[in-house]
C-alpha atoms as a PDB file:
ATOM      1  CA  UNK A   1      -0.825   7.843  -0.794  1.00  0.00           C
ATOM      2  CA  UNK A   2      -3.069   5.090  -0.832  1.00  0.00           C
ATOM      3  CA  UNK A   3      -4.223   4.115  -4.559  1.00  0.00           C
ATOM      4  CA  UNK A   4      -7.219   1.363  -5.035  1.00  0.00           C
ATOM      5  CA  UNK A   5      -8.447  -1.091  -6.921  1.00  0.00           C
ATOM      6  CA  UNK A   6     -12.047  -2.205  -8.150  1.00  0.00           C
ATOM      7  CA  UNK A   7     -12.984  -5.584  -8.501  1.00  0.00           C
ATOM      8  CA  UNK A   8     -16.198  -7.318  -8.941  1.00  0.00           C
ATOM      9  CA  UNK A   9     -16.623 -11.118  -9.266  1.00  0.00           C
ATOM     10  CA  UNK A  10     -19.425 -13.020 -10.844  1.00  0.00           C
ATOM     11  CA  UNK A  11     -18.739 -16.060  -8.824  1.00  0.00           C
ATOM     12  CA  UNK A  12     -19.581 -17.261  -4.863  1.00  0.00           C
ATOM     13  CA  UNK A  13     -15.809 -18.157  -5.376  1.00  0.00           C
ATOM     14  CA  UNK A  14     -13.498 -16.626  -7.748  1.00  0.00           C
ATOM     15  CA  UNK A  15      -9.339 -15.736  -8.430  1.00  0.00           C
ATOM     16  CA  UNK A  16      -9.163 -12.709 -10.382  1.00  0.00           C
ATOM     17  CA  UNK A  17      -5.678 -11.480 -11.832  1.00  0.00           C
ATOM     18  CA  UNK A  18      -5.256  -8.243 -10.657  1.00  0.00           C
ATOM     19  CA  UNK A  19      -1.438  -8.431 -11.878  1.00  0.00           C
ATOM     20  CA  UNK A  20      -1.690  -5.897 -15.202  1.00  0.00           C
ATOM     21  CA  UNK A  21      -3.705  -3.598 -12.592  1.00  0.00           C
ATOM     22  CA  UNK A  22      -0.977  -2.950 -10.742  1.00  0.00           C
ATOM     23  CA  UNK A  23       1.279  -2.970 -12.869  1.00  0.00           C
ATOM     24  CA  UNK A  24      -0.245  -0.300 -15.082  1.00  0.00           C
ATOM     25  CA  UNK A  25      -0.063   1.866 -11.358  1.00  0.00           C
ATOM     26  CA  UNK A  26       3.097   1.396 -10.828  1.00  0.00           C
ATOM     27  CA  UNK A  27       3.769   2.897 -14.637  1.00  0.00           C
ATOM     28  CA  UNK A  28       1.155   6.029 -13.622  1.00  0.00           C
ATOM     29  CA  UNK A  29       2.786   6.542 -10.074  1.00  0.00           C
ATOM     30  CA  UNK A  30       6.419   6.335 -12.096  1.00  0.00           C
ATOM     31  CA  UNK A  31       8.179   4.226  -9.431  1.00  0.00           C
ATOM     32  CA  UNK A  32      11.409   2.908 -10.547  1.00  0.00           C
ATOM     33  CA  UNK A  33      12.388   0.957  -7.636  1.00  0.00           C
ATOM     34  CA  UNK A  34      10.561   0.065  -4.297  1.00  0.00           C
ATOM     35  CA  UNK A  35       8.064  -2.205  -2.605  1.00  0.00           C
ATOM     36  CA  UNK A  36       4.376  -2.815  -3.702  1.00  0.00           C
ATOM     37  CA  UNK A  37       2.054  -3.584  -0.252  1.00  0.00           C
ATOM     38  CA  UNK A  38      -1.214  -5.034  -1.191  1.00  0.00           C
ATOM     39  CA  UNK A  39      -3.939  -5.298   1.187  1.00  0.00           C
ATOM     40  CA  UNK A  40      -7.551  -6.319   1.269  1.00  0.00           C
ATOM     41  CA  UNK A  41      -9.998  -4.401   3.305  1.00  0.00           C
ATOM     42  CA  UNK A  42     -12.643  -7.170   3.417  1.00  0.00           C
ATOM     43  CA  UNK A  43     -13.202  -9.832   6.159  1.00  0.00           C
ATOM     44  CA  UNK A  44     -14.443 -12.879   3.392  1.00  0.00           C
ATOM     45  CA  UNK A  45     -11.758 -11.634   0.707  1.00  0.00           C
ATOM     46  CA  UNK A  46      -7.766 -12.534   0.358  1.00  0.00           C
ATOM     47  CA  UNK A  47      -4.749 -12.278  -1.938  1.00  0.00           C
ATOM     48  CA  UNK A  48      -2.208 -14.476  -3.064  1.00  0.00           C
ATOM     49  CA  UNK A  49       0.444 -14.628  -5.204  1.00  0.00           C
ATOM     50  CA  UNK A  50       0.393 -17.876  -7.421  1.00  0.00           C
ATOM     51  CA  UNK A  51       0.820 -19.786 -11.097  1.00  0.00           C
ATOM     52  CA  UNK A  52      -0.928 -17.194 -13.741  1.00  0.00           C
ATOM     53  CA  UNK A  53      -0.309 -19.165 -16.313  1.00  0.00           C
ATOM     54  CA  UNK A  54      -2.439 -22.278 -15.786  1.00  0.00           C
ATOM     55  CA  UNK A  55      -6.003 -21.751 -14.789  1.00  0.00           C
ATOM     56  CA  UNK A  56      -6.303 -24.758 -13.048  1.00  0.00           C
ATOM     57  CA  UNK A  57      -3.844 -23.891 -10.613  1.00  0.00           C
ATOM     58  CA  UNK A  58      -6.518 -21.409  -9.390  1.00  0.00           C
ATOM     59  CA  UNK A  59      -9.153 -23.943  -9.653  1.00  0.00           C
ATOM     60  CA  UNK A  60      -7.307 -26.832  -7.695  1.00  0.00           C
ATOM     61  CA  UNK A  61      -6.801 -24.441  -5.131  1.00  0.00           C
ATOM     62  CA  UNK A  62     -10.636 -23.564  -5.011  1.00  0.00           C
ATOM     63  CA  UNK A  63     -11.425 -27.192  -5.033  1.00  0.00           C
ATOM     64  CA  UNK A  64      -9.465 -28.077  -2.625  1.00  0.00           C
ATOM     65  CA  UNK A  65     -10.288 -24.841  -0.101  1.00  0.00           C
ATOM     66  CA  UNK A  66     -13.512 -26.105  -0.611  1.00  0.00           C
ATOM     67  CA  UNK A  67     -13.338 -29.623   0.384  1.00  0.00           C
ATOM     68  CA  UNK A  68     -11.224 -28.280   3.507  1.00  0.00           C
ATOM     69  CA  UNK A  69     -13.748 -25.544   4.674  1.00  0.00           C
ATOM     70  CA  UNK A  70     -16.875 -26.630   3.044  1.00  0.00           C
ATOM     71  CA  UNK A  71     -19.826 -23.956   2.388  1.00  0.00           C
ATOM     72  CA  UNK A  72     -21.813 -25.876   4.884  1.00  0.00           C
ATOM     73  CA  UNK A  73     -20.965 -26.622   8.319  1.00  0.00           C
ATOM     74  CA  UNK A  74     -21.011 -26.977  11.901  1.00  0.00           C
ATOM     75  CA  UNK A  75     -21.189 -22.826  11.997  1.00  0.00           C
ATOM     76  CA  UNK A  76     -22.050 -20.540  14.326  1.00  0.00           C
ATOM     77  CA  UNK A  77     -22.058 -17.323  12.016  1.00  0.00           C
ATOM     78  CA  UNK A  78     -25.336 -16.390  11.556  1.00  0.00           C
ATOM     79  CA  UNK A  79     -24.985 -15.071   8.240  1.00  0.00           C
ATOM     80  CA  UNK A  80     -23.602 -17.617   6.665  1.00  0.00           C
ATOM     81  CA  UNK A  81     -20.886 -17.212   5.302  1.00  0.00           C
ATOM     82  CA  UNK A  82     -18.388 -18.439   7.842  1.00  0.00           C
ATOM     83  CA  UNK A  83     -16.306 -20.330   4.717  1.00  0.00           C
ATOM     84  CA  UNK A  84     -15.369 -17.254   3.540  1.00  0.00           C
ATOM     85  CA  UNK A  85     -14.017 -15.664   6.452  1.00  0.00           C
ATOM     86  CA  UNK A  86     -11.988 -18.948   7.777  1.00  0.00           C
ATOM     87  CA  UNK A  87     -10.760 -19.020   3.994  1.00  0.00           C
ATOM     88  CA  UNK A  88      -9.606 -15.448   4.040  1.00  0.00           C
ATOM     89  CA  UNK A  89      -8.090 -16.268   6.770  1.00  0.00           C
ATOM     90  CA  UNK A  90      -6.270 -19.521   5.619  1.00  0.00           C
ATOM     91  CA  UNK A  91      -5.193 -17.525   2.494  1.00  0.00           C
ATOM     92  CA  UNK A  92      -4.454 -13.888   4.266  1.00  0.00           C
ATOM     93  CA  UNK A  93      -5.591 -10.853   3.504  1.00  0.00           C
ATOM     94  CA  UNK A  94      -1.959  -8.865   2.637  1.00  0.00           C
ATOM     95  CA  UNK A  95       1.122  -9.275   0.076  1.00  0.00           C
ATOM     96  CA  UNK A  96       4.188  -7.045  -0.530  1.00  0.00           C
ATOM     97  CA  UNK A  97       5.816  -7.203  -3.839  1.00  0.00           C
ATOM     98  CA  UNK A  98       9.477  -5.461  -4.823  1.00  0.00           C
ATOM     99  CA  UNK A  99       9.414  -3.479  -7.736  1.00  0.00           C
ATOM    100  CA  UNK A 100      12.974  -2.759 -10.152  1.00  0.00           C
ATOM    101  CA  UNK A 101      13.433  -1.375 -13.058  1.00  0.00           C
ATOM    102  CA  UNK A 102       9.345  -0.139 -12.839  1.00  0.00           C
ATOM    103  CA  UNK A 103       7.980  -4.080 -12.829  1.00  0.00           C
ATOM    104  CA  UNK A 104       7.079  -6.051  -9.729  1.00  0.00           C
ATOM    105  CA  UNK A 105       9.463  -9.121  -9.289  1.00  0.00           C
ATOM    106  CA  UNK A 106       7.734 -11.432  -9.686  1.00  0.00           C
ATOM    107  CA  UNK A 107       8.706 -15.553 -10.809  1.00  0.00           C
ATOM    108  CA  UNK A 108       8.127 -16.790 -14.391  1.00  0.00           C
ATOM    109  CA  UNK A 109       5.085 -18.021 -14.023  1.00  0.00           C
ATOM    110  CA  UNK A 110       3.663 -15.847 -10.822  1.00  0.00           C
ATOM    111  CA  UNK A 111       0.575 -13.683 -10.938  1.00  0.00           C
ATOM    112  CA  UNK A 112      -0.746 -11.843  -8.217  1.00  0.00           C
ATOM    113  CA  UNK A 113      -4.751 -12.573  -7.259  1.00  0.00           C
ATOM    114  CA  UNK A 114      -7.537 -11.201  -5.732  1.00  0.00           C
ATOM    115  CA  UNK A 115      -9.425 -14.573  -4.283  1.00  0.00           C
ATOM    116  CA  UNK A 116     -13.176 -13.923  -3.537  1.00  0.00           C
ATOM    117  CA  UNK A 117     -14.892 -16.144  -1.281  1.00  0.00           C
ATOM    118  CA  UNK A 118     -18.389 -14.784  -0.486  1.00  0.00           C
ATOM    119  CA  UNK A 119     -19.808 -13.195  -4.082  1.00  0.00           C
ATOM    120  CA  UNK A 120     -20.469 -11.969  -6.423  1.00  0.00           C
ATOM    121  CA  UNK A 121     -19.219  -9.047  -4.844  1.00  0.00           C
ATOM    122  CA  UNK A 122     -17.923  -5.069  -5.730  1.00  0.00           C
ATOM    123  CA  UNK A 123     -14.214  -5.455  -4.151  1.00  0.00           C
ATOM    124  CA  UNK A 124     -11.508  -3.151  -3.550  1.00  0.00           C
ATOM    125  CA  UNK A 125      -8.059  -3.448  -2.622  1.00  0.00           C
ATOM    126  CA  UNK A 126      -5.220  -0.917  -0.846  1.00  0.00           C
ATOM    127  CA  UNK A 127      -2.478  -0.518  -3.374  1.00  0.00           C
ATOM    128  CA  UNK A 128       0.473   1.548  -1.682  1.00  0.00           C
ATOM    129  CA  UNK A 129       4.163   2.075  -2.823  1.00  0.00           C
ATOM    130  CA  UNK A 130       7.378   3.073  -1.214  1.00  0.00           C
ATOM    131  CA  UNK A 131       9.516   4.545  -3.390  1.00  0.00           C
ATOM    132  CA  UNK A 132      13.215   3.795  -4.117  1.00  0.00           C
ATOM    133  CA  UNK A 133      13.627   6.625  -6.718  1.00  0.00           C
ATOM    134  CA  UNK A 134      11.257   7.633  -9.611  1.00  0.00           C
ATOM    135  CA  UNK A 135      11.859   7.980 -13.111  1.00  0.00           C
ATOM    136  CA  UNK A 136      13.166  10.927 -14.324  1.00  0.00           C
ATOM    137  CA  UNK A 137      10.781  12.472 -17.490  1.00  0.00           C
END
C-alpha cells in the first residue's frame, strides 16, 4: 500500500524535513523491521537525505545549486522553469531508507528532505514499506 505525504512550500526554493513525517508512519503502519522507499511524483521536485541539524547545510546546498543551474539561462523550456527540472534531476527524485527496531537508520546528524525547486507549491510524496515483521500489540 502506497501511503503519502503533503507538503507545501512558501519558497521558489525550499528543503523541508519531512523526517518526523515518516517516522510517525512507520509508528501507524507498526513496522518493526524493513525498508522505507521514498519517491517524488513531480518533475521540478527531489529528495535527499542530508545534515538536519544545521540549517545552513540546506542553504549552502541551495546556494550553490543555484550558482550551478541558475534561474535564468540559455533555456529552451518554455515555461520556465527549466532550473527546477535539471535540479531535480541533479538531486533525484527517489531514496530508500532501512527501518529496525520501528526507526529509520539513519546517521547522527541525517534528516531526510523534501527539496522544492519551482514554488511555492502543494507537494506530495510516495511513502511505501516492506515489511520485515510487525509489532505484535
Amino acid at each position: 500500500m502506497v501511503r503519502y505525504i503533503n507538503v507545501k512550500s512558501r519558497t521558489r526554493t525550499e528543503f523541508i524535513d519531512i523526517t518526523e513525517k515518516i517516522q510517525e508512519m512507520i509508528k501507524e503502519a507498526g513496522i518493526s523491521n524493513g525498508v522505507c522507499y521514498l519517491f517524488v511524483p513531480h518533475t521540478t521536485a527531489g529528495i535527499t537525505i542530508n545534515e538536519g541539524a544545521d540549517p545552513s547545510v540546506q542553504r549552502d546546498i541551495q546556494t550553490y545549486l543555484n550558482k550551478l543551474v541558475p534561474f535564468e539561462g540559455d533555456y529552451h523550456h518554455r515555461e520556465g522553469n527549466s532550473s527546477a527540472h535539471i535540479k531535480a534531476s541533479i538531486i533525484g527524485v527517489s531514496a530508500v531508507v532501512f527501518v529496525e527496531e520501528g526507526k529509520l537508520v539513519l546517521g547522527t546528524w541525517q534528516s531526510i528532505f523534501f527539496c522544492e525547486f519551482d514554488g511555492p507549491r502543494h507537494r506530495r510524496v510516495s511513502v511505501k514499506f516492506t515489511a520485515g515483521d510487525r509489532k505484535q500489540a
